[in-house]
Protein backbone atom coordinates (compact mmCIF):
# COMPACT_ATOMS: atom_id res chain seq x y z
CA UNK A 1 77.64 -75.58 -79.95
CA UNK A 2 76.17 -75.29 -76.38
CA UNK A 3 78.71 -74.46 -73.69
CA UNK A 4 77.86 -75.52 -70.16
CA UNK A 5 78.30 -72.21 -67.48
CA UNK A 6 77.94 -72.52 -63.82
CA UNK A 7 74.83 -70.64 -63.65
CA UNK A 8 72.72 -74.02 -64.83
CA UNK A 9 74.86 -76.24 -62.78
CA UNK A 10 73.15 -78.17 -60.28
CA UNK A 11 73.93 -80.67 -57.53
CA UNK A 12 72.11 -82.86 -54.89
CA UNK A 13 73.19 -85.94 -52.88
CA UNK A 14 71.64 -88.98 -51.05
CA UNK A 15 73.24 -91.27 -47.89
CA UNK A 16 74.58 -94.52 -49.06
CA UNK A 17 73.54 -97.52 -46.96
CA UNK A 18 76.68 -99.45 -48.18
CA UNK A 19 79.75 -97.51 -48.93
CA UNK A 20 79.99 -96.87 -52.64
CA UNK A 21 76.44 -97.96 -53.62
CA UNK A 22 74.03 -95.54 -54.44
CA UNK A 23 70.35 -96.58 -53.34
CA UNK A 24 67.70 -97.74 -55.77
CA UNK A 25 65.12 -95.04 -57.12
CA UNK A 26 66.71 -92.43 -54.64
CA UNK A 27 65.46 -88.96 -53.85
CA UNK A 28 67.88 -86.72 -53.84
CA UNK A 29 68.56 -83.52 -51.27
CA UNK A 30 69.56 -80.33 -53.71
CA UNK A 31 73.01 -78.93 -52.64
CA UNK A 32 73.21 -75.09 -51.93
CA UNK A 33 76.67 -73.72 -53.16
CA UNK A 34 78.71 -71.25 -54.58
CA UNK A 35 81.08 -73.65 -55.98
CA UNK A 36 81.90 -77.29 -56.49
CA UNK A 37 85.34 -78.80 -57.54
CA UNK A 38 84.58 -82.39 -57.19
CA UNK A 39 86.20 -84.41 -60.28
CA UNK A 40 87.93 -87.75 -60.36
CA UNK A 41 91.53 -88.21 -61.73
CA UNK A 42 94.23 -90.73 -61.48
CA UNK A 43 97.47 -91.80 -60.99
CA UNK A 44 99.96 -91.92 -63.30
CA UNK A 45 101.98 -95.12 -63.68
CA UNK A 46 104.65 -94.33 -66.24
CA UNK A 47 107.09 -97.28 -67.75
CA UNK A 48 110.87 -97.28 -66.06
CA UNK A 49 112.07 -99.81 -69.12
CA UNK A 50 115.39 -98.88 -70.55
CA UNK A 51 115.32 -98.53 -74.54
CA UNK A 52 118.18 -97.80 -76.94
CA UNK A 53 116.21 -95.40 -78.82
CA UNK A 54 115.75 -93.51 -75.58
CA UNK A 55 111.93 -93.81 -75.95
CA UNK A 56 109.39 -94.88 -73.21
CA UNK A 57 107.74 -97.75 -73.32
CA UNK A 58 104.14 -97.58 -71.88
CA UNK A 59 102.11 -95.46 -69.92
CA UNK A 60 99.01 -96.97 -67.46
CA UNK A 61 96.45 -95.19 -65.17
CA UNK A 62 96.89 -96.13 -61.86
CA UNK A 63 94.70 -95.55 -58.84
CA UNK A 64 91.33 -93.89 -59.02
CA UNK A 65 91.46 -90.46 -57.01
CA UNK A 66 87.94 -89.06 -56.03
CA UNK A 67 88.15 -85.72 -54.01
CA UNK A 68 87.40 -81.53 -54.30
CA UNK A 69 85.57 -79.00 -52.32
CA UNK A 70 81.73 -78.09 -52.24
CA UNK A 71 81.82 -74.39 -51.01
CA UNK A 72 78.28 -72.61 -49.66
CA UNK A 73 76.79 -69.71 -48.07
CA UNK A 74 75.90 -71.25 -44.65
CA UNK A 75 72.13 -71.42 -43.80
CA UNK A 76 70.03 -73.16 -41.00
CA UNK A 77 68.92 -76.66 -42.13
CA UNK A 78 70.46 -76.92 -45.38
CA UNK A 79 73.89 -78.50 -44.26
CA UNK A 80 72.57 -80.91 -41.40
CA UNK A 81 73.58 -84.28 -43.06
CA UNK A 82 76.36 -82.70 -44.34
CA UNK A 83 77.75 -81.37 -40.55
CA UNK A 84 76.71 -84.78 -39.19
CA UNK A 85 79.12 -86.72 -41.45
CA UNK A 86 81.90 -83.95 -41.34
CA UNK A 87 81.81 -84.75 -37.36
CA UNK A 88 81.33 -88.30 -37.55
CA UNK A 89 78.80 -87.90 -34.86
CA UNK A 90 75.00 -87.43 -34.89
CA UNK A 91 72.73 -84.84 -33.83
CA UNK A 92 71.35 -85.59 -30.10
CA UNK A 93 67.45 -84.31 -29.99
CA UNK A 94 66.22 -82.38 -27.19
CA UNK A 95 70.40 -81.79 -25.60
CA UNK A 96 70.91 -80.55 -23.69
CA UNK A 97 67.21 -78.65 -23.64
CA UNK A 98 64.24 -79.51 -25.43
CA UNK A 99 64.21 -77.69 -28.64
CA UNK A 100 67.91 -77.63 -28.86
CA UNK A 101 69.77 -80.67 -30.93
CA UNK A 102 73.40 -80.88 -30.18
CA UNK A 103 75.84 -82.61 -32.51
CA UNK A 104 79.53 -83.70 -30.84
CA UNK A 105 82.55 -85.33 -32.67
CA UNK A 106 82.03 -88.62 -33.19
CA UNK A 107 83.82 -91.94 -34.71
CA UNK A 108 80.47 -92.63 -37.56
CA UNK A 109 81.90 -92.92 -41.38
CA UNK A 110 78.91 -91.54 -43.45
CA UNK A 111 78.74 -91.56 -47.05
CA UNK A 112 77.01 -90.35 -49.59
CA UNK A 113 76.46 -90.17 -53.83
CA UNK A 114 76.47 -86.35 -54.87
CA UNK A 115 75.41 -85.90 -58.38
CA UNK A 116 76.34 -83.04 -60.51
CA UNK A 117 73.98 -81.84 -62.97
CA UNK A 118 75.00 -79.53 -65.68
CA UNK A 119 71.66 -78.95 -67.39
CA UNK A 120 72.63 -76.96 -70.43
CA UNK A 121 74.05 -79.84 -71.77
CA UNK A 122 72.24 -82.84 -69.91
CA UNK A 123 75.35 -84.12 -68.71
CA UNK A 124 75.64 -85.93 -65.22
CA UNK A 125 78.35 -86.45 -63.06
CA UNK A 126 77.87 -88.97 -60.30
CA UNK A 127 79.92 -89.88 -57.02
CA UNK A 128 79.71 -92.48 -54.90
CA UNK A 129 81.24 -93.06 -51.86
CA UNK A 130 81.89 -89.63 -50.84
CA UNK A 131 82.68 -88.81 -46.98
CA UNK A 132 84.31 -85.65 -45.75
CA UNK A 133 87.77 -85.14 -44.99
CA UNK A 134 87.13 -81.68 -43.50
CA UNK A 135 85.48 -78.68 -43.67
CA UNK A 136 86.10 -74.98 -42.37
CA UNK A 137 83.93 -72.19 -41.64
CA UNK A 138 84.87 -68.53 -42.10
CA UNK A 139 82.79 -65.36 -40.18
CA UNK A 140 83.58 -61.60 -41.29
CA UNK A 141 82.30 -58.24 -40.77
CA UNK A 142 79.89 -57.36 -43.43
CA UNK A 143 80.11 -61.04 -44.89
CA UNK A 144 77.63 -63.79 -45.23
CA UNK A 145 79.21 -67.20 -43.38
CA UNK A 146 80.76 -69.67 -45.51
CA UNK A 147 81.62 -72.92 -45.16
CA UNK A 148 83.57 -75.09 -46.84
CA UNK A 149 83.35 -79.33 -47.28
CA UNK A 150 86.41 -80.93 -48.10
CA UNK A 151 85.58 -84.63 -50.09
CA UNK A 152 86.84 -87.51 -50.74
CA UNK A 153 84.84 -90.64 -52.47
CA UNK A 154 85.07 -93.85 -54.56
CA UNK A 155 84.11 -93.44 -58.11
CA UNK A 156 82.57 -91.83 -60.65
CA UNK A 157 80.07 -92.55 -63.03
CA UNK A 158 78.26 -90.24 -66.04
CA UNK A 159 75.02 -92.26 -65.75
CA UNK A 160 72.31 -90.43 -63.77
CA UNK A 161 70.78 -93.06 -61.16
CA UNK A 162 67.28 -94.95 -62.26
CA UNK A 163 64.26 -93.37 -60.78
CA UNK A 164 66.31 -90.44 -59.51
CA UNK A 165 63.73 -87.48 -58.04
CA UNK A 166 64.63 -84.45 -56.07
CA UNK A 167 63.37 -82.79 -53.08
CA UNK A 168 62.50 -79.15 -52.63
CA UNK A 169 65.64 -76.74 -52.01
CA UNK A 170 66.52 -75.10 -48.71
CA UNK A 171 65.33 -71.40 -48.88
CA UNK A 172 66.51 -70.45 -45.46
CA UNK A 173 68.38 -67.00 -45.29
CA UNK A 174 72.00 -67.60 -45.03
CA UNK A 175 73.87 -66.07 -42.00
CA UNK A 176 75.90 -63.26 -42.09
CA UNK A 177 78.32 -61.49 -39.89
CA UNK A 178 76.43 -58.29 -39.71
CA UNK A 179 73.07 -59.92 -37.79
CA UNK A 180 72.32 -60.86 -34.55
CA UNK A 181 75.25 -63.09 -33.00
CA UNK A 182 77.01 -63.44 -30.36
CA UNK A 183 81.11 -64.90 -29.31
CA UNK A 184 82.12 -65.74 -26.04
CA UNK A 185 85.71 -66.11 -24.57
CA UNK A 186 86.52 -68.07 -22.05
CA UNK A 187 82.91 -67.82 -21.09
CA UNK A 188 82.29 -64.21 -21.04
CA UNK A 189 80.82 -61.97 -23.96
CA UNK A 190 83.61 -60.79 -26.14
CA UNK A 191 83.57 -57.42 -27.69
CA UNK A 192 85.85 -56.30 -30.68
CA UNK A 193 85.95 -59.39 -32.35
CA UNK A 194 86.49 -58.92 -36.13
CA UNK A 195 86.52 -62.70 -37.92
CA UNK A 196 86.34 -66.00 -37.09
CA UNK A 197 88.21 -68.69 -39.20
CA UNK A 198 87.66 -72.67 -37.68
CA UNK A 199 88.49 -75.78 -39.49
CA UNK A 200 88.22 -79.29 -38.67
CA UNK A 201 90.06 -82.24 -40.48
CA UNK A 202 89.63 -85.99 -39.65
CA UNK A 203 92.79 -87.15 -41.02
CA UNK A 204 90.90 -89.48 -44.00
CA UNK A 205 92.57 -91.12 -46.28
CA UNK A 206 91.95 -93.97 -48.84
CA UNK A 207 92.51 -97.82 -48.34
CA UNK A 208 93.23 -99.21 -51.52
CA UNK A 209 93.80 -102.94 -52.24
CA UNK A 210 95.26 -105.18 -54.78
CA UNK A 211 92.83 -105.81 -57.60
CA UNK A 212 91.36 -103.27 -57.59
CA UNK A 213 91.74 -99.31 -58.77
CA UNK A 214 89.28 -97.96 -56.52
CA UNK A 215 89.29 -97.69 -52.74
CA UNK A 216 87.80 -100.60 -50.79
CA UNK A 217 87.06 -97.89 -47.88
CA UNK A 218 88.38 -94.41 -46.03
CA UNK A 219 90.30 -94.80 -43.02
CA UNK A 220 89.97 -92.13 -40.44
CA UNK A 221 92.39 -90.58 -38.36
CA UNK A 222 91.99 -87.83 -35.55
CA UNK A 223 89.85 -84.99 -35.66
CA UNK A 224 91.63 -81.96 -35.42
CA UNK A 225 89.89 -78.54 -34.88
CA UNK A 226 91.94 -75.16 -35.56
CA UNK A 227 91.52 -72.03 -36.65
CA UNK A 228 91.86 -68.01 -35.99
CA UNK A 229 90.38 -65.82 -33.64
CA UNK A 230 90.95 -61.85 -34.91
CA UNK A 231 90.03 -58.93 -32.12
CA UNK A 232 90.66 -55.14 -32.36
CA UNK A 233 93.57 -55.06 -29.91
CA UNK A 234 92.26 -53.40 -26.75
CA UNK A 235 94.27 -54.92 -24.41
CA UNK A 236 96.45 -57.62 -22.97
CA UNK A 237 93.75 -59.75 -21.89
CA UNK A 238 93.80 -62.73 -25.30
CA UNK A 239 97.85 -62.03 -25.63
CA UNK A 240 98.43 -62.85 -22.18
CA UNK A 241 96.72 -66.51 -22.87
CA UNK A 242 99.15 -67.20 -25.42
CA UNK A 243 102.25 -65.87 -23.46
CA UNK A 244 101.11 -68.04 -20.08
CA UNK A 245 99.50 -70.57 -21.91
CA UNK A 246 96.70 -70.23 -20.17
CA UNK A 247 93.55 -72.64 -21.16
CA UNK A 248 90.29 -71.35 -22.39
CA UNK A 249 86.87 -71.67 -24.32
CA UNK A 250 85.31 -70.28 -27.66
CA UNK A 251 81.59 -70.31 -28.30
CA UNK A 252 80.04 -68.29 -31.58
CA UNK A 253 76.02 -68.36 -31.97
CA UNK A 254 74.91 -67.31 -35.35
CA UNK A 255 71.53 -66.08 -35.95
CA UNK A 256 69.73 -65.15 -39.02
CA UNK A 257 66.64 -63.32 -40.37
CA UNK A 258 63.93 -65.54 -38.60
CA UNK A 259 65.74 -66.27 -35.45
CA UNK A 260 67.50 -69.83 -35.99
CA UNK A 261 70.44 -70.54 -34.78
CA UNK A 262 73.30 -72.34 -34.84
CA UNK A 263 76.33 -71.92 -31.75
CA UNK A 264 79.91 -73.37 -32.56
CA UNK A 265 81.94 -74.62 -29.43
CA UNK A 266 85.25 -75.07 -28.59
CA UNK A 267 85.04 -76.15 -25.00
CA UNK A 268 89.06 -76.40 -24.58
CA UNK A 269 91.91 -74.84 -26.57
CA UNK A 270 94.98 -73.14 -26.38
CA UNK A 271 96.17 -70.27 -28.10
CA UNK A 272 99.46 -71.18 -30.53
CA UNK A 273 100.09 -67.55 -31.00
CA UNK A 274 99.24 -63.83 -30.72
CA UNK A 275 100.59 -60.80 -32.46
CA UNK A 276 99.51 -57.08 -32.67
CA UNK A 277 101.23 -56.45 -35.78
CA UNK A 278 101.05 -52.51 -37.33
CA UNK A 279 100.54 -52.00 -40.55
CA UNK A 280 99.89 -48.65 -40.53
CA UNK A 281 98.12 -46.19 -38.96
CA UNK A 282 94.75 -47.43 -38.48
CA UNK A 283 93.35 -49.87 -35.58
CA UNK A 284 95.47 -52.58 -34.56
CA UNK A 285 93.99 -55.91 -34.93
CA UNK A 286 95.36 -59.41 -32.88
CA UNK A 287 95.40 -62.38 -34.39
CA UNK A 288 95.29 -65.59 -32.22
CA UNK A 289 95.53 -69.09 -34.11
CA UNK A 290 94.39 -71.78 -31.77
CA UNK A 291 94.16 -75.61 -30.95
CA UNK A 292 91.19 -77.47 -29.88
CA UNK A 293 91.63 -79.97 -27.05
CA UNK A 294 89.93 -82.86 -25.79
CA UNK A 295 87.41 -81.35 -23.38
CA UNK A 296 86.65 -84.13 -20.19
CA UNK A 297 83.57 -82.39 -19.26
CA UNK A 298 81.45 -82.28 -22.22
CA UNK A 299 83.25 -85.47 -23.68
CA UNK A 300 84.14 -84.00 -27.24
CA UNK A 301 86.62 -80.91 -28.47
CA UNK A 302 83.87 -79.34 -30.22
CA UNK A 303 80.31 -79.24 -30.79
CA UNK A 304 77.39 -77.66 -32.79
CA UNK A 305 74.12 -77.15 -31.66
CA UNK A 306 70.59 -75.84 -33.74
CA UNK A 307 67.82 -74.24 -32.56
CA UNK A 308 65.03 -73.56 -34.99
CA UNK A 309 62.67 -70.36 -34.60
């Protein structure tokens, strides 16, 4: 007996037109990824009859629960769709320079059916309806960038679509946190930084109805950006935000082998903390966790922007 193993799984997606539906004869985008926990399961409805013989009386599935994480190694082009739908916004050509698309938070529901191949055993798995709750991105020393999708979707289906083809895959280099990037803070060129954590979650969750076990749609709630900024502590200057609460800005450009990039921004934030804790007797690092705000200026409490080579 064949056992399926990740190294022959596969997985690539197309944007639904109507929520839940996948399109006729689609061609499917390949997803790049180092893992993928998407899976349906269900509630449990269990029976609260009272028996004499102390048994229970019937069990039924409940609600249909679509949702897991599709984790990558972040390169330039491969995610676009992806980001665009994680923001709810869509990318601006030519902002604010020609050459440079910008992508801001936006109210847009997106969704999409991701298809799982695992093709040792020609088995499918296919979702429809899937939109992002979240994702997160994390940026270390000697690391290449990952970044992480939080899903949620509709249903689930073991029938590969009719007519289904598939595009090329991505074979950009993925960043790393070695190369060529730069971090600003509060404007000016940081030094000393040592990771980056950010992570943005739009508050999604599921409408269900009567007569029905799956969810008619997603409802959205606010987007909320957080995340970590760790430094080698060399002095006062980030601690002394948190203490005062003093307002500032957080800007990381990636770059990678052929000179794209990508620059995270986090207009307006405050720090929520900021301690030089010593564990020893090696450098002391700071860790500040932070809170995006609503930024009046540029409209939007964080934005991405790409610039090809």
């Amino acid at each position: 007996m064949t056992n399926s193993t990740g190294a022959q799984h596969e997985a690539d997606y197309i944007a639904e037109v109507t929520f839940g539906t996948t399109p006729a004869t689609p061609t499917m985008t390949p997803i790049r990824h180092n893992s993928m926990s998407l899976a349906l399961t269900k509630d449990s409805l269990q029976s609260d009859e009272v028996r004499a013989d102390r048994q229970i009386a019937d069990f039924r599935h409940g609600n249909i629960q679509v949702g897991g994480d599709i984790s990558a190694e972040l390169s330039y082009g491969a995610f676009d769709d992806f980001l665009e739908a994680a923001l709810g916004g869509t990318w601006d050509v030519g902002v604010p320079i020609a050459g440079t698309d910008q992508l801001k938070v936006g109210e847009t529901l997106t969704s999409f059916t991701i298809r799982r191949h695992f093709s040792d055993i020609s088995a499918y798995e296919v979702f429809t309806g899937v939109r992002f709750s979240g994702l997160s991105l994390s940026v270390q020393p000697n690391q290449i960038s990952t970044l992480t999708l939080s899903c949620m979707g509709k249903d689930k289906s073991t029938t590969s679509p009719a007519g289904a083809t598939r595009s090329a895959v991505s074979t950009n280099t993925p960043f790393s946190g070695h190369e060529a990037g730069t971090i600003k803070e509060g404007g000016i060129t940081y030094a000393g930084i040592t990771g980056l954590e950010l992570s943005l979650s739009n508050g999604l969750d599921n409408a269900f109805e009567l007569g029905s076990t799956t969810t008619g749609d997603h409802i959205i709630g606010r987007s909320n950006v957080t995340g970590t900024v760790t430094a080698y502590f060399a002095s006062a200057t980030l601690l002394n935000k948190f203490i005062n609460e003093t307002e500032s800005s957080l800007e990381y450009t990636m770059t990678d082998v052929d000179g794209n990039t990508l620059r995270f921004v986090i207009p307006r934030l405050k720090y929520t903390g900021g301690q030089p804790d010593v564990s020893g007797e090696g450098a002391i690092t700071l860790s500040m966790p932070f809170q995006a705000l609503y930024d009046t200026t540029t409209a939007t409490n964080f934005y991405i922007e790409r610039n090809p080579v």
